[in-house]
C-alpha atoms as a PDB file:
ATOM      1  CA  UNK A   1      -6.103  -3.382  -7.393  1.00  0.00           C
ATOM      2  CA  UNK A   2      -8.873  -1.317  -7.961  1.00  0.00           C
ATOM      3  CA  UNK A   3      -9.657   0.124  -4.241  1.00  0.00           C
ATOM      4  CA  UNK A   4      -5.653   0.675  -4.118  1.00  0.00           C
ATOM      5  CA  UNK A   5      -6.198   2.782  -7.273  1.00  0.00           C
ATOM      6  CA  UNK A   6      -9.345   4.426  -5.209  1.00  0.00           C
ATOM      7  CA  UNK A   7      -7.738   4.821  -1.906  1.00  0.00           C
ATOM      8  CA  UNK A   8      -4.584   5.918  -3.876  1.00  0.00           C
ATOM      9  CA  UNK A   9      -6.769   8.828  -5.573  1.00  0.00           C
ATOM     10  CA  UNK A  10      -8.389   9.577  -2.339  1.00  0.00           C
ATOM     11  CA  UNK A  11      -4.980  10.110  -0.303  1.00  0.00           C
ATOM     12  CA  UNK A  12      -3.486  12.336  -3.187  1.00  0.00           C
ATOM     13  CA  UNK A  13      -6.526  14.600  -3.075  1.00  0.00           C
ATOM     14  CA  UNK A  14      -7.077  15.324   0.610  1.00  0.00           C
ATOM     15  CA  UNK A  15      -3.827  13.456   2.332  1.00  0.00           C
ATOM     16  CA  UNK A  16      -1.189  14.417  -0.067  1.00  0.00           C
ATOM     17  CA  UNK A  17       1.591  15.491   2.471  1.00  0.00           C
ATOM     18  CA  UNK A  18       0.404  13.310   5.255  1.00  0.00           C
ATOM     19  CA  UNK A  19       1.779   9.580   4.768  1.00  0.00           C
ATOM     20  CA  UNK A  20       0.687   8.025   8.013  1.00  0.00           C
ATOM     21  CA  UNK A  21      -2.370   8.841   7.100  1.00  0.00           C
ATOM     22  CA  UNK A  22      -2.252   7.392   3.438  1.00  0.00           C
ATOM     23  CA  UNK A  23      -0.989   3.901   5.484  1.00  0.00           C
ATOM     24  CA  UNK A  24      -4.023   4.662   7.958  1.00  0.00           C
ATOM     25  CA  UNK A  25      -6.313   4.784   4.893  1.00  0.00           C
ATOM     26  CA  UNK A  26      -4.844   1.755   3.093  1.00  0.00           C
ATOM     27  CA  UNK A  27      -4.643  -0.643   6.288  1.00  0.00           C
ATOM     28  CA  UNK A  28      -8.255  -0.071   7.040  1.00  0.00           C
ATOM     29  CA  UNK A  29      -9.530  -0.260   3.226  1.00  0.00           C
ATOM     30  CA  UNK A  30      -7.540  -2.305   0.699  1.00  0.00           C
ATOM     31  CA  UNK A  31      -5.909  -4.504   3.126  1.00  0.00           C
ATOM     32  CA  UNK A  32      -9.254  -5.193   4.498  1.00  0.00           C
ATOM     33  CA  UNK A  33     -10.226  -6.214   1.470  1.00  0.00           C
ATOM     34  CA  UNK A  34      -7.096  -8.418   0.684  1.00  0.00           C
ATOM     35  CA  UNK A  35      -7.513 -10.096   3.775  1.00  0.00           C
ATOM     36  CA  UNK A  36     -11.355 -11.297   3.333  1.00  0.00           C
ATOM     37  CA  UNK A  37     -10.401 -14.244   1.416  1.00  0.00           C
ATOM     38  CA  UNK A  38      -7.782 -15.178   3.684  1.00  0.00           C
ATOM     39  CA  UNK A  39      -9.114 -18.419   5.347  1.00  0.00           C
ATOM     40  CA  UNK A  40      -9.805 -19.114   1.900  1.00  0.00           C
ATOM     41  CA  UNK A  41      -6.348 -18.669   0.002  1.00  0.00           C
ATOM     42  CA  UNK A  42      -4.557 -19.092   2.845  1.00  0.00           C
ATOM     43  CA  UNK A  43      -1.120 -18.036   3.556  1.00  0.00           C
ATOM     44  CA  UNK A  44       0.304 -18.970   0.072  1.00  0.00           C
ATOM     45  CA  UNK A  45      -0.905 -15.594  -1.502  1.00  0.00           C
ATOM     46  CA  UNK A  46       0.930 -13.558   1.664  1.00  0.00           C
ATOM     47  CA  UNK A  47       3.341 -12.287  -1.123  1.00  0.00           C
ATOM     48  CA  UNK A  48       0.698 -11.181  -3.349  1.00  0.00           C
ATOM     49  CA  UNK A  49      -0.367  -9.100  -0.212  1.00  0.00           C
ATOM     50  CA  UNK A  50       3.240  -7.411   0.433  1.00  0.00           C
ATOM     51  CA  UNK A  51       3.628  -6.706  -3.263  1.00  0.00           C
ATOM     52  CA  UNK A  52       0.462  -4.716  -3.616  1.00  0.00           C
ATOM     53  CA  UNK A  53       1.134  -2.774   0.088  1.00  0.00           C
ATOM     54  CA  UNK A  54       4.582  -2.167  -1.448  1.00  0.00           C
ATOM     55  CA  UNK A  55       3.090  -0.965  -5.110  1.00  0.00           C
ATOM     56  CA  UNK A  56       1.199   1.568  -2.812  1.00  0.00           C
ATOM     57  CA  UNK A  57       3.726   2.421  -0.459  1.00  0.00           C
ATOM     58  CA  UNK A  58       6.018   3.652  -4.098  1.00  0.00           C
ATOM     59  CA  UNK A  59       2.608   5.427  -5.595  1.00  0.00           C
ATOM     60  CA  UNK A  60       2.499   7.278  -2.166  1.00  0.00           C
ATOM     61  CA  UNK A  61       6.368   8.355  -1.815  1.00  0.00           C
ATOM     62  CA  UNK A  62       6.326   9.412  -5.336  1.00  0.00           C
ATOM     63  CA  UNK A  63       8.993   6.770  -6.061  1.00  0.00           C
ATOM     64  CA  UNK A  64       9.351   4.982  -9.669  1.00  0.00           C
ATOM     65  CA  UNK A  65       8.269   1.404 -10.404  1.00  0.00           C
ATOM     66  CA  UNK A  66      11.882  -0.088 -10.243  1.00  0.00           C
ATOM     67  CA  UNK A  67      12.942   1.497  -7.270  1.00  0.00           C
ATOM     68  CA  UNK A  68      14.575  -1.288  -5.335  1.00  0.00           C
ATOM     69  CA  UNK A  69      12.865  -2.913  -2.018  1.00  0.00           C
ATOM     70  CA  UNK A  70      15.559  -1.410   0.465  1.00  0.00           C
ATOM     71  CA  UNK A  71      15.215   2.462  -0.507  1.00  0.00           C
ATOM     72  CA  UNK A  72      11.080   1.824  -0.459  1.00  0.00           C
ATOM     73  CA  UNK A  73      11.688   0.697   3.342  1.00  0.00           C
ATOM     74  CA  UNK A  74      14.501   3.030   4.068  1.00  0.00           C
ATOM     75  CA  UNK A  75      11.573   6.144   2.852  1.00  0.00           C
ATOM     76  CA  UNK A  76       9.037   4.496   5.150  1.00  0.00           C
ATOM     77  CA  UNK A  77      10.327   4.452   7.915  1.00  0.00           C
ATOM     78  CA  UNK A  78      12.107   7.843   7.699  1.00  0.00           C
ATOM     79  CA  UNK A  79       8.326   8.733   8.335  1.00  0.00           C
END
């Protein structure tokens, strides 16, 4: 959670009205970083994965914490 909060900062300073490039930013650093201990953990945390790409996917679109899954996707891919 803490290079999400990082790359999150990062994108709102320099990338704040470009969102492919916030994904760019968080595909090549946090999920990186999710994904090291992969072999480890296995596929069992996947969910853990989706929850914190979809936590930063919200932050980015501006969208509140309880904003159901659907209107989240709907944003994104309006993009």
């Amino acid at each position: 959670m803490g290079a999400m909060k990082q790359v999150w900062g990062i994108g709102q300073r320099k990338f704040a009205e470009d969102f492919k490039r916030r994904m760019w930013m968080f595909d090549l650093l946090v999920k990186n970083i999710l994904m090291n201990g992969a072999e480890i953990w296995g596929w069992k945390e996947y969910e853990t994965v989706e929850r914190c790409k979809d936590k930063f996917i919200k932050w980015s679109l501006g969208l509140d914490w309880n904003t159901p899954g659907y209107i989240e996707k709907k944003q994104k891919d309006s993009f």
